[in-house]
N, C-alpha and C. Protein backbone atom coordinates (compact mmCIF):
# COMPACT_ATOMS: atom_id res chain seq x y z
N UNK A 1 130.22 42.53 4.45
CA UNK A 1 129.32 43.52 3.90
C UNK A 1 129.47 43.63 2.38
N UNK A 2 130.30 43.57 1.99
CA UNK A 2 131.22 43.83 0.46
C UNK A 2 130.34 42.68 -0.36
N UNK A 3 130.56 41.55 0.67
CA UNK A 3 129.60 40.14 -0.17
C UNK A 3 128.07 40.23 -0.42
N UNK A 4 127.71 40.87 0.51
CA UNK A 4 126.03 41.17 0.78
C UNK A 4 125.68 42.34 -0.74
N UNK A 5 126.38 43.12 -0.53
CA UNK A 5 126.13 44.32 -1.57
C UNK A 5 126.41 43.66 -2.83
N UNK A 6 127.13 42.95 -2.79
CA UNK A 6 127.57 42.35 -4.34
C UNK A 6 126.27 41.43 -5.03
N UNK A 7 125.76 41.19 -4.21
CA UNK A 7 124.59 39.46 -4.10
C UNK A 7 123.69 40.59 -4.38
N UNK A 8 123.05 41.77 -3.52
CA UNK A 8 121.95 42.47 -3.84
C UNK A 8 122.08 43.45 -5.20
N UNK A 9 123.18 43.83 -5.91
CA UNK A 9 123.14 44.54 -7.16
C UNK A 9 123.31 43.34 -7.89
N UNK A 10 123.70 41.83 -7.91
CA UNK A 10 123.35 40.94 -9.27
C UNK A 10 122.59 40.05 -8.97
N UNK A 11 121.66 40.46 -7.86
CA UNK A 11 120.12 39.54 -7.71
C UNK A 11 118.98 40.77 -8.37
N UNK A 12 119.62 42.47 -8.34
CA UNK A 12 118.73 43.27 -9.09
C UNK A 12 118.92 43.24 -10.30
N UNK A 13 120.14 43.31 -10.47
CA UNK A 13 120.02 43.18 -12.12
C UNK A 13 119.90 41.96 -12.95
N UNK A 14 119.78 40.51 -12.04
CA UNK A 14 119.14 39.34 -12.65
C UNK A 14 117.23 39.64 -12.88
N UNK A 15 117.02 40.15 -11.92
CA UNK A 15 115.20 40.51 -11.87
C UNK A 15 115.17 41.33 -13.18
N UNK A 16 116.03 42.65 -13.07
CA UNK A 16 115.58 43.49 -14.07
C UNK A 16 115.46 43.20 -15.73
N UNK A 17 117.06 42.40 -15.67
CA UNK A 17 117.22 41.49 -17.02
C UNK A 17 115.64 40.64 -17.04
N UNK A 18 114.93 39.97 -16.49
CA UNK A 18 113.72 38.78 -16.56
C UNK A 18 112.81 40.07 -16.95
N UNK A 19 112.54 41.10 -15.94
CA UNK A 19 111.48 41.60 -15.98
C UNK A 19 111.03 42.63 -17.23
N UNK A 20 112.24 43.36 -17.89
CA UNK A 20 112.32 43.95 -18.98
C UNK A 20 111.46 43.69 -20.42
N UNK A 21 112.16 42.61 -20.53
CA UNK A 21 111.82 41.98 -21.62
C UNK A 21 109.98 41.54 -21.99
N UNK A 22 109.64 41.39 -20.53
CA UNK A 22 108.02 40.86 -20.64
C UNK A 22 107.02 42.43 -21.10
N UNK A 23 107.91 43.66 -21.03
CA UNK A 23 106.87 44.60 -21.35
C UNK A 23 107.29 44.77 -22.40
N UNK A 24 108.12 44.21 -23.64
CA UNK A 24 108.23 44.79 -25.18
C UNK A 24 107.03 44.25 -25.25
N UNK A 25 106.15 44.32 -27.05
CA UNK A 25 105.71 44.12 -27.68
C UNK A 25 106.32 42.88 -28.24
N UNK A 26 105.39 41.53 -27.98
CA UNK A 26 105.67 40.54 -28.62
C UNK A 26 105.94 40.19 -30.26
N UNK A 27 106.63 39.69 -30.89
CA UNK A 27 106.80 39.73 -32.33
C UNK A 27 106.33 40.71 -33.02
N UNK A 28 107.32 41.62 -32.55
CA UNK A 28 107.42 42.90 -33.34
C UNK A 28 108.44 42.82 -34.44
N UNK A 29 109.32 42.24 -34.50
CA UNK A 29 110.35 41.83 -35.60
C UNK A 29 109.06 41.22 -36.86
N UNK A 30 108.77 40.01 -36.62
CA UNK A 30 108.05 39.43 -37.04
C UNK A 30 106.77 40.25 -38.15
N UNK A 31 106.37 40.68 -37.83
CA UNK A 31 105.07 41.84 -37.87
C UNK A 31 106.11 42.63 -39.61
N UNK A 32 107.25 43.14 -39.05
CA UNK A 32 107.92 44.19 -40.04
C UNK A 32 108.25 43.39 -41.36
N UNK A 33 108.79 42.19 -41.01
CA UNK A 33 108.93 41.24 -42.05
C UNK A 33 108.09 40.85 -43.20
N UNK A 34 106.92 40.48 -42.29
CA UNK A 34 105.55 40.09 -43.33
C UNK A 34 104.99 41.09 -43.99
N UNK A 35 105.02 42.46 -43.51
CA UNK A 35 105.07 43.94 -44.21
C UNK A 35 105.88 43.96 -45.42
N UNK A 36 106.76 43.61 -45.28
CA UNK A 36 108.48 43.83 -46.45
C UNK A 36 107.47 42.92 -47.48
N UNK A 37 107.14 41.69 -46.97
CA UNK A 37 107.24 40.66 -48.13
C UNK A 37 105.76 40.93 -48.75
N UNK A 38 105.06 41.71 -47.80
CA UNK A 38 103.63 41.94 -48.57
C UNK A 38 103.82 43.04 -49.76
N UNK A 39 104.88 44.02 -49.88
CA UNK A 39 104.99 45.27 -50.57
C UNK A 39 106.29 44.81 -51.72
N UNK A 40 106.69 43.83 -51.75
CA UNK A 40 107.61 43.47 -52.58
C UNK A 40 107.57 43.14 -53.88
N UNK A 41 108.08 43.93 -54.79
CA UNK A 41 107.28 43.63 -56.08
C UNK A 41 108.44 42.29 -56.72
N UNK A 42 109.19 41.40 -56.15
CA UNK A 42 110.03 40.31 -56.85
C UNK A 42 109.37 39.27 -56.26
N UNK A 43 107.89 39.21 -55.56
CA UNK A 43 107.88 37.85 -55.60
C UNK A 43 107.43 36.92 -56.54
N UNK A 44 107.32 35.92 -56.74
CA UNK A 44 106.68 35.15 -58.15
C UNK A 44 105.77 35.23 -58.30
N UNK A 45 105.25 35.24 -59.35
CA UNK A 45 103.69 35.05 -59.81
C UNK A 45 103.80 33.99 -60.62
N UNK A 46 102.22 33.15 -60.94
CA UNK A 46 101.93 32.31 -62.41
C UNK A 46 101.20 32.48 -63.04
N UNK A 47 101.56 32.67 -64.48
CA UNK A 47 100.97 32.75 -65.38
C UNK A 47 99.58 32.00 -65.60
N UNK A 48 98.26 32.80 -65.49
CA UNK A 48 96.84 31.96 -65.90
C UNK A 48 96.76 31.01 -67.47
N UNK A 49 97.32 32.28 -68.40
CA UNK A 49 96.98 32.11 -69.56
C UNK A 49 98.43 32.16 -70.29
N UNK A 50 98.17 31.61 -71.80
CA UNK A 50 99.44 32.06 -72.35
C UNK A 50 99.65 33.34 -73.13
N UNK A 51 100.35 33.66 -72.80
CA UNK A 51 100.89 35.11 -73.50
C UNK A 51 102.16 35.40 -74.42
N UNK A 52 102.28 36.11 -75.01
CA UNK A 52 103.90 36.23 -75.44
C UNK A 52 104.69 37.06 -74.61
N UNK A 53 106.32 36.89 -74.82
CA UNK A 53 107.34 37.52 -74.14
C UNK A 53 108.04 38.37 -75.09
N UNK A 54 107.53 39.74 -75.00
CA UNK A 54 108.51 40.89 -75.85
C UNK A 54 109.84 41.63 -75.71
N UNK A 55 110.25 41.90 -76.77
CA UNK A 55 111.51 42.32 -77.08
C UNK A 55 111.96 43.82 -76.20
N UNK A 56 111.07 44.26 -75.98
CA UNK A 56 110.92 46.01 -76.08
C UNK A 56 108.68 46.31 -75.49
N UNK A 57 109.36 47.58 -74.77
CA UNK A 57 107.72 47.90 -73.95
C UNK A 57 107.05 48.68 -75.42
N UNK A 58 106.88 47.90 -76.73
CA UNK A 58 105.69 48.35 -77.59
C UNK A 58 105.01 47.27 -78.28
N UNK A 59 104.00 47.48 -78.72
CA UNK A 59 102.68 46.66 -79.46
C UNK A 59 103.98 46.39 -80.56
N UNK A 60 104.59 47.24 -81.33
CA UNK A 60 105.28 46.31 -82.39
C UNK A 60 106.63 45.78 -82.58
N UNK A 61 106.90 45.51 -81.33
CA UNK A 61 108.15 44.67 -81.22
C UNK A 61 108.07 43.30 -81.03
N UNK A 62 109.07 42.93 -81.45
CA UNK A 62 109.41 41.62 -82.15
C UNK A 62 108.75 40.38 -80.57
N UNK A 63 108.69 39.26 -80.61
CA UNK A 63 108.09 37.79 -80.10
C UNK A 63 109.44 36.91 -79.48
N UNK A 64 109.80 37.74 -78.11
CA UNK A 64 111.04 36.30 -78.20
C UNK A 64 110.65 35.33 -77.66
N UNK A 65 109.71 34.66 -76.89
CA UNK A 65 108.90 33.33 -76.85
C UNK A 65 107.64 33.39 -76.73
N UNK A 66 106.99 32.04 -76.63
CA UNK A 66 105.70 32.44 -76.04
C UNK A 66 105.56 31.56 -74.73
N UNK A 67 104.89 32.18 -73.40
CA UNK A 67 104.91 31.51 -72.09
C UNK A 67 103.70 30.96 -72.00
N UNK A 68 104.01 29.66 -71.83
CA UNK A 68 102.60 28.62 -71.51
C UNK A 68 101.46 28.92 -69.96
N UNK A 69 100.95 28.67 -69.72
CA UNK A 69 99.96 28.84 -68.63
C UNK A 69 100.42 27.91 -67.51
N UNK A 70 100.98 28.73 -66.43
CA UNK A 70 101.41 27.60 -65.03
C UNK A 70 103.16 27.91 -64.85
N UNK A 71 103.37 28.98 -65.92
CA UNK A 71 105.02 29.25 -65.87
C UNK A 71 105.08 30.34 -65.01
N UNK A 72 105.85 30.10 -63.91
CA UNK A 72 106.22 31.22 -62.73
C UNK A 72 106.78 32.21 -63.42
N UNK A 73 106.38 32.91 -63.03
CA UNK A 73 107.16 35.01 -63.40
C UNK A 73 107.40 35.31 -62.33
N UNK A 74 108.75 36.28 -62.49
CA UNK A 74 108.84 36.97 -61.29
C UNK A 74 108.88 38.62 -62.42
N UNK A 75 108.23 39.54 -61.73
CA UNK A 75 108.18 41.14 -61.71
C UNK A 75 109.20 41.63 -61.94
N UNK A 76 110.31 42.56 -62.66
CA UNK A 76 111.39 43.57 -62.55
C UNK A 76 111.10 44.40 -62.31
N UNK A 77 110.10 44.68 -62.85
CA UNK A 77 109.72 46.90 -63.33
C UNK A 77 108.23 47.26 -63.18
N UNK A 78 107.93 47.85 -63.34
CA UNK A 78 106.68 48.31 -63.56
C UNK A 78 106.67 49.30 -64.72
N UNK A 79 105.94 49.45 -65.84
CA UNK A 79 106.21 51.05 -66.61
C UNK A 79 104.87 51.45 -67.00
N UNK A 80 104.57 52.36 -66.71
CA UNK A 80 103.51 52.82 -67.48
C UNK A 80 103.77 54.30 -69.18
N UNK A 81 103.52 53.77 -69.93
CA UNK A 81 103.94 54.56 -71.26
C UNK A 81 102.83 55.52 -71.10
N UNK A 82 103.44 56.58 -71.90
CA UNK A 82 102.59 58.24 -72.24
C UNK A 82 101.37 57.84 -72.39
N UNK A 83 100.52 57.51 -72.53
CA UNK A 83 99.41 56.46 -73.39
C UNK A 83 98.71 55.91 -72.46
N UNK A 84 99.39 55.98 -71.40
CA UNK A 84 98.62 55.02 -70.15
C UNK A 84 98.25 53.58 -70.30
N UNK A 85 99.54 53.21 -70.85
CA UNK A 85 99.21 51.80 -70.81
C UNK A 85 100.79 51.04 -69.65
N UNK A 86 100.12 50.15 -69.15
CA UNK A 86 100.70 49.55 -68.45
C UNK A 86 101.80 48.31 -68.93
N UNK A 87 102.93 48.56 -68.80
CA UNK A 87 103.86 46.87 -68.99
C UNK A 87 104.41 46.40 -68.11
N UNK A 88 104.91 45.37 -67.82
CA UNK A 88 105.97 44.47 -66.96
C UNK A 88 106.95 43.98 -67.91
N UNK A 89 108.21 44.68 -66.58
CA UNK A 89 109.58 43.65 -67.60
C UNK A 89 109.71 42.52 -66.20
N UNK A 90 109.60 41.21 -67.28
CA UNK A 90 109.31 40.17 -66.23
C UNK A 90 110.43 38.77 -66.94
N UNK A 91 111.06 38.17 -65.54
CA UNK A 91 112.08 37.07 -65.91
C UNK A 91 111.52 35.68 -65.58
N UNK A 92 111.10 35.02 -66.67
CA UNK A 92 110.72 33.54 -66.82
C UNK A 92 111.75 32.76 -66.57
N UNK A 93 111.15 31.25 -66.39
CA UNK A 93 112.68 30.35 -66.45
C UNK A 93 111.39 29.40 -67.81
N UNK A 94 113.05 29.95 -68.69
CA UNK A 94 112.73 28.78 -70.08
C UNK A 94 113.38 27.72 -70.37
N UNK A 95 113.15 26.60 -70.31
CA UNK A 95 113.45 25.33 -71.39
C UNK A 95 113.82 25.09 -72.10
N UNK A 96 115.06 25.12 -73.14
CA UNK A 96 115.75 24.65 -74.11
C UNK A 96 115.77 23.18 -74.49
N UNK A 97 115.26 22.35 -74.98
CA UNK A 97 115.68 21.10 -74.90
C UNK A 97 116.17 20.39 -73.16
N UNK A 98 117.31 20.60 -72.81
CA UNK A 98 117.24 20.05 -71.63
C UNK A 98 117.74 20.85 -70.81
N UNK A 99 118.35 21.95 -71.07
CA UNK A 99 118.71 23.52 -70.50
C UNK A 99 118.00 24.26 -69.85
N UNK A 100 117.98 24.62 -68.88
CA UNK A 100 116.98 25.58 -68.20
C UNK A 100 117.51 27.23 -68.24
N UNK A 101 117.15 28.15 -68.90
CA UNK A 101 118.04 29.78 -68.44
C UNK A 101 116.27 30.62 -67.95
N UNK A 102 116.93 31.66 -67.64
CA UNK A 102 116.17 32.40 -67.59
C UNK A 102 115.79 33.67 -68.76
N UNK A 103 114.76 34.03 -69.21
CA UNK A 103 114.85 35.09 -70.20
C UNK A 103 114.12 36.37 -69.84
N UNK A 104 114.27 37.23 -70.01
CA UNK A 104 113.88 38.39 -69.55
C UNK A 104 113.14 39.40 -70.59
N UNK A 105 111.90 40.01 -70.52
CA UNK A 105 111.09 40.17 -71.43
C UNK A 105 110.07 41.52 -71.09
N UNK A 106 108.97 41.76 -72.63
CA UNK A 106 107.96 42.92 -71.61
C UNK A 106 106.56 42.02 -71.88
N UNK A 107 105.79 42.56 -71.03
CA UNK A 107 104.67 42.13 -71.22
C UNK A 107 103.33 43.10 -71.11
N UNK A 108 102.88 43.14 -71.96
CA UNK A 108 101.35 44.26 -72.05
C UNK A 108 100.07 44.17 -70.97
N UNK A 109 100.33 44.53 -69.90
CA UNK A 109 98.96 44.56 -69.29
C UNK A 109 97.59 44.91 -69.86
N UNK A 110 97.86 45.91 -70.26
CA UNK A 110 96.54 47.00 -70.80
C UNK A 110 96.51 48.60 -70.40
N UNK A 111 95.44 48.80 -70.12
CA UNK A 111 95.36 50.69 -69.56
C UNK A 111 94.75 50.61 -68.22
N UNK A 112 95.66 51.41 -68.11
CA UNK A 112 95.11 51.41 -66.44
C UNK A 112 94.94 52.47 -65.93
């Protein structure tokens, strides 16, 4: 009897283990992920046009390079100044001769 009872509680809980699982919601993990990466402000962008890379978030600060058109950016910040104008502090990868670093900079959107 002892054997019989043993066989019928891990032939139920083999069913229940199979059967469980078929009523979650399929790729629900999945789903949360592509959410994260849609709202993420570090993913790369490329540059259309060329622009310069500033020192500081104002019209008269200094030029520390200028970024060619097709150079990946990635986003840091977002700021918007009293003024309502919009900047990005944004990290390029620059070129030295045969050096690659990264430099980190602002850039002027406009008003938004």
């Amino acid at each position: 009897m002892n054997l019989i009872s043993t066989l019928i509680i891990w032939s139920w809980l083999l069913g229940f283990s199979l059967i469980v699982p078929t009523t979650l919601p399929a790729g629900a993990t999945q789903k949360i992920i592509i959410e994260h990466r849609k709202n993420n402000i570090r993913s790369p962008l490329i540059a259309f046009k060329e622009f310069n890379l500033l020192s500081e978030a104002s019209k008269n600060s200094s030029i520390l390079t200028k970024v060619r058109a097709g150079t990946p950016i990635q986003v840091m910040k977002v700021w918007y100044s009293s003024d309502s104008e919009q900047w990005l502090l944004v990290n390029i990868l620059s070129q030295n001769y045969y050096q690659l670093f990264y430099k980190r900079g602002w850039v002027h959107i406009g008003i938004s």
